[in-house]
C-alpha atoms as a PDB file:
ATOM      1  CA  UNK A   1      66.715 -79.703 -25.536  1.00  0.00           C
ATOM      2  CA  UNK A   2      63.380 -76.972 -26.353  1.00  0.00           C
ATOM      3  CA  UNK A   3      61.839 -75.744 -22.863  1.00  0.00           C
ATOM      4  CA  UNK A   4      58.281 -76.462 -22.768  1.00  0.00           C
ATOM      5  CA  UNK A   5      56.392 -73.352 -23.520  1.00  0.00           C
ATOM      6  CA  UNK A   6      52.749 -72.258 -21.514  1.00  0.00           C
ATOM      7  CA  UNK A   7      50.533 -69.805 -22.440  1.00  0.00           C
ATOM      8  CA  UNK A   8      49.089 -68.458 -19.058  1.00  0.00           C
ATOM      9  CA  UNK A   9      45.327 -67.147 -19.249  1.00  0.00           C
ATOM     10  CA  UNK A  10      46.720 -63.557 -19.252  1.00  0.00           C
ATOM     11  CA  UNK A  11      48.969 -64.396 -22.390  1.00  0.00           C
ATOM     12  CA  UNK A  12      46.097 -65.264 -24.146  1.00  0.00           C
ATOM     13  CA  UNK A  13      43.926 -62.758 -23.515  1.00  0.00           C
ATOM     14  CA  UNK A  14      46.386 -60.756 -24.482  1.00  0.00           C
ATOM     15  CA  UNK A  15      47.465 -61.832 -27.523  1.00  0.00           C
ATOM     16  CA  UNK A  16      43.713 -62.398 -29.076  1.00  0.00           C
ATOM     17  CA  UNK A  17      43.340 -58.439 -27.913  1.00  0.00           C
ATOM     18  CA  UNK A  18      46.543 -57.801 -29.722  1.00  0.00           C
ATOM     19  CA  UNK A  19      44.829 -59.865 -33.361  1.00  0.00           C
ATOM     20  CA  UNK A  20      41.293 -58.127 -32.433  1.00  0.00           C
ATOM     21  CA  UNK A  21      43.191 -54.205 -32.600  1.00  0.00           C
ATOM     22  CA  UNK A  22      45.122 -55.351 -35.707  1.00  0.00           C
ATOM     23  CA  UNK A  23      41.829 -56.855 -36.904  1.00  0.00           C
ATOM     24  CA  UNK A  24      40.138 -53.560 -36.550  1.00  0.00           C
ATOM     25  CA  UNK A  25      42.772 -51.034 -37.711  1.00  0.00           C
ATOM     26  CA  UNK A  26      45.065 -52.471 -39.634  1.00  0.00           C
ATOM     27  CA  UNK A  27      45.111 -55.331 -42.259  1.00  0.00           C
ATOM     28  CA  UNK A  28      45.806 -58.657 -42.814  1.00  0.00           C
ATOM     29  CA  UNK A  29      49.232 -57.931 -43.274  1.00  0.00           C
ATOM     30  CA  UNK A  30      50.311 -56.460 -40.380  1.00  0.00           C
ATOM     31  CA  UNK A  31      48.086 -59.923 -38.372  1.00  0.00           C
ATOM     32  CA  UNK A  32      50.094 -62.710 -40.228  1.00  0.00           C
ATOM     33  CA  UNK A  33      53.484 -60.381 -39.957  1.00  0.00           C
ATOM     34  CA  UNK A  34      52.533 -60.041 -35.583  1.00  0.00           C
ATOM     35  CA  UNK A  35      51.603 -63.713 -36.091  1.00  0.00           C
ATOM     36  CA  UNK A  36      54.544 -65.158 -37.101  1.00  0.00           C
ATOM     37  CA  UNK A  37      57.099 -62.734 -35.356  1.00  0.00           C
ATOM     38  CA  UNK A  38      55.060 -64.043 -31.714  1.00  0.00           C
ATOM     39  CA  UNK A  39      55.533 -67.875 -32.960  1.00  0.00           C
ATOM     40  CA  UNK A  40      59.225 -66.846 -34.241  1.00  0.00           C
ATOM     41  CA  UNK A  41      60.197 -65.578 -30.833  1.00  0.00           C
ATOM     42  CA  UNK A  42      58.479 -68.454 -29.039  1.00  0.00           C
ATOM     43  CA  UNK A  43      60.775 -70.591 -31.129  1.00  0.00           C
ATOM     44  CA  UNK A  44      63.701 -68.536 -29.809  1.00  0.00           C
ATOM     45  CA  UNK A  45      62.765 -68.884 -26.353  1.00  0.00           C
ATOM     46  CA  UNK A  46      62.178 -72.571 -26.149  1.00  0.00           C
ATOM     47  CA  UNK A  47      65.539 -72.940 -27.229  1.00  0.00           C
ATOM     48  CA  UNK A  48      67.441 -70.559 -24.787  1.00  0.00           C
ATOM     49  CA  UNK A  49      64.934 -68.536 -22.389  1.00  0.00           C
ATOM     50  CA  UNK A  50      67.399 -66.287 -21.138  1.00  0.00           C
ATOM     51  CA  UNK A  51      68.271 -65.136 -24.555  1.00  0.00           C
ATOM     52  CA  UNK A  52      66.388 -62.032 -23.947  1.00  0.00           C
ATOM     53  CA  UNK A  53      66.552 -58.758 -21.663  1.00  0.00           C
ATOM     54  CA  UNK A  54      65.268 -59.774 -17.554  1.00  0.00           C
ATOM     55  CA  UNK A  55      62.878 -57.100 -16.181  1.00  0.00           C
ATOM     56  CA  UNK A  56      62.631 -55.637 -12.721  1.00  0.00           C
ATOM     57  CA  UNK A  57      60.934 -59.078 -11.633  1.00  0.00           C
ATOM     58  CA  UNK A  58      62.678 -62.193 -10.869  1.00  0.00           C
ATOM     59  CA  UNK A  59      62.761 -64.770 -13.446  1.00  0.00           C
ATOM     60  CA  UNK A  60      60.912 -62.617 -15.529  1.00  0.00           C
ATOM     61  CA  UNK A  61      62.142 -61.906 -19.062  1.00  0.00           C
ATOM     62  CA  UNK A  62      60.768 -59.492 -21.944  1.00  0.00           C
ATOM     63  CA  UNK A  63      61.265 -59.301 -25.823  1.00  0.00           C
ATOM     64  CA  UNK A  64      60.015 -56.935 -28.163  1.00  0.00           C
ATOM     65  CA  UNK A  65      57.483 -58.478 -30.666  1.00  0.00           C
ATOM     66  CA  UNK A  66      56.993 -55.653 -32.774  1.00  0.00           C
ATOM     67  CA  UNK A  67      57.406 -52.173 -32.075  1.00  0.00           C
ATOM     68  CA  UNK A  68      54.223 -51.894 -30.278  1.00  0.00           C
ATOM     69  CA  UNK A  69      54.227 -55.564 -28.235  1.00  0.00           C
ATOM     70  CA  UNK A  70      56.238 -56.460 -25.684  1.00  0.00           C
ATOM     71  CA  UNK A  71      55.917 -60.220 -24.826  1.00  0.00           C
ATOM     72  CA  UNK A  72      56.643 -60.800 -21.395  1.00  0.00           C
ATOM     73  CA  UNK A  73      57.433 -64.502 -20.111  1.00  0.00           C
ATOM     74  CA  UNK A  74      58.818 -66.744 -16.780  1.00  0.00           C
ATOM     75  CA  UNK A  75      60.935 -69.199 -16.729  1.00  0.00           C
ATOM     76  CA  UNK A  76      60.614 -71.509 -14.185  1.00  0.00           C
ATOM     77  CA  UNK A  77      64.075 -73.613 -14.272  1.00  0.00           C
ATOM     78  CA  UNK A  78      63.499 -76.780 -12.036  1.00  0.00           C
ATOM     79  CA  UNK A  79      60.860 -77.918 -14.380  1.00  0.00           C
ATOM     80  CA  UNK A  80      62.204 -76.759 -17.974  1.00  0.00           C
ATOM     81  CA  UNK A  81      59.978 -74.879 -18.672  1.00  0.00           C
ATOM     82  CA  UNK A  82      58.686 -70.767 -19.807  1.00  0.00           C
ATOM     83  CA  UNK A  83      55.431 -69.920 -18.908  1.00  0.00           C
ATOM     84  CA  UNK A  84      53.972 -66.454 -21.409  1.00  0.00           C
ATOM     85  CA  UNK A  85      52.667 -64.204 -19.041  1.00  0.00           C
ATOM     86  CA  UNK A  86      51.259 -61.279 -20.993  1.00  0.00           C
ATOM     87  CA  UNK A  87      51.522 -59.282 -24.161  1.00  0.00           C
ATOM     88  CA  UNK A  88      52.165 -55.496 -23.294  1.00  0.00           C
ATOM     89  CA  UNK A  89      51.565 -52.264 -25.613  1.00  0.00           C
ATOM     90  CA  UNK A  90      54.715 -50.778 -25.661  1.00  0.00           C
ATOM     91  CA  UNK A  91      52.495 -47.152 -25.652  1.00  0.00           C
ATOM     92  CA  UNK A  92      51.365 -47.530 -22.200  1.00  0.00           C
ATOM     93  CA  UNK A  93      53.055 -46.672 -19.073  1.00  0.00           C
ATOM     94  CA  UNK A  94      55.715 -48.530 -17.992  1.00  0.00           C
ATOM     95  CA  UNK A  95      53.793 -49.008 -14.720  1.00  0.00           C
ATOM     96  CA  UNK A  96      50.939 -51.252 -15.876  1.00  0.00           C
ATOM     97  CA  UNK A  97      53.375 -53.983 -16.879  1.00  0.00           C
END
């Protein structure tokens, strides 16, 4: 049975800052590849949450999107369900996660 997935405020304002740099800088490309590697990972996670790495914080899990994007996420157990916290540039300090 798929978790239910929620995007938290933070995730999206994230992720449309994520599409808004690649919209600037890069092409098309590289937004549909970012795209579908984010909705590809969802998938991943609704299916088994703890499929990827925890960090320092309890109940707290990341994946790496692309090189550059971290996707970090919750996953709240008692109600089924994941809640996408933020998207992170890999280039900053470790700190500001």
């Amino acid at each position: 049975m798929a978790w239910k997935i929620i995007w938290s405020p933070k995730a999206i304002e994230t992720f449309d800052q994520v599409i808004d740099y690649l919209q600037a800088k890069w092409t098309e490309k590289e937004i549909i590849h970012f795209a579908n590697e984010t909705e590809h990972v969802i998938n991943l996670i609704a299916i088994n949450p703890y499929l990827f790495r925890g960090s320092e914080k309890e109940n707290v899990h990341e994946v790496v999107i692309t090189k550059h994007n971290l996707l970090l996420y919750q996953v709240i157990e008692n109600e089924m369900r994941v809640e996408l916290l933020a998207f992170f540039d890999t280039r900053q300090h470790p700190k500001k996660k």
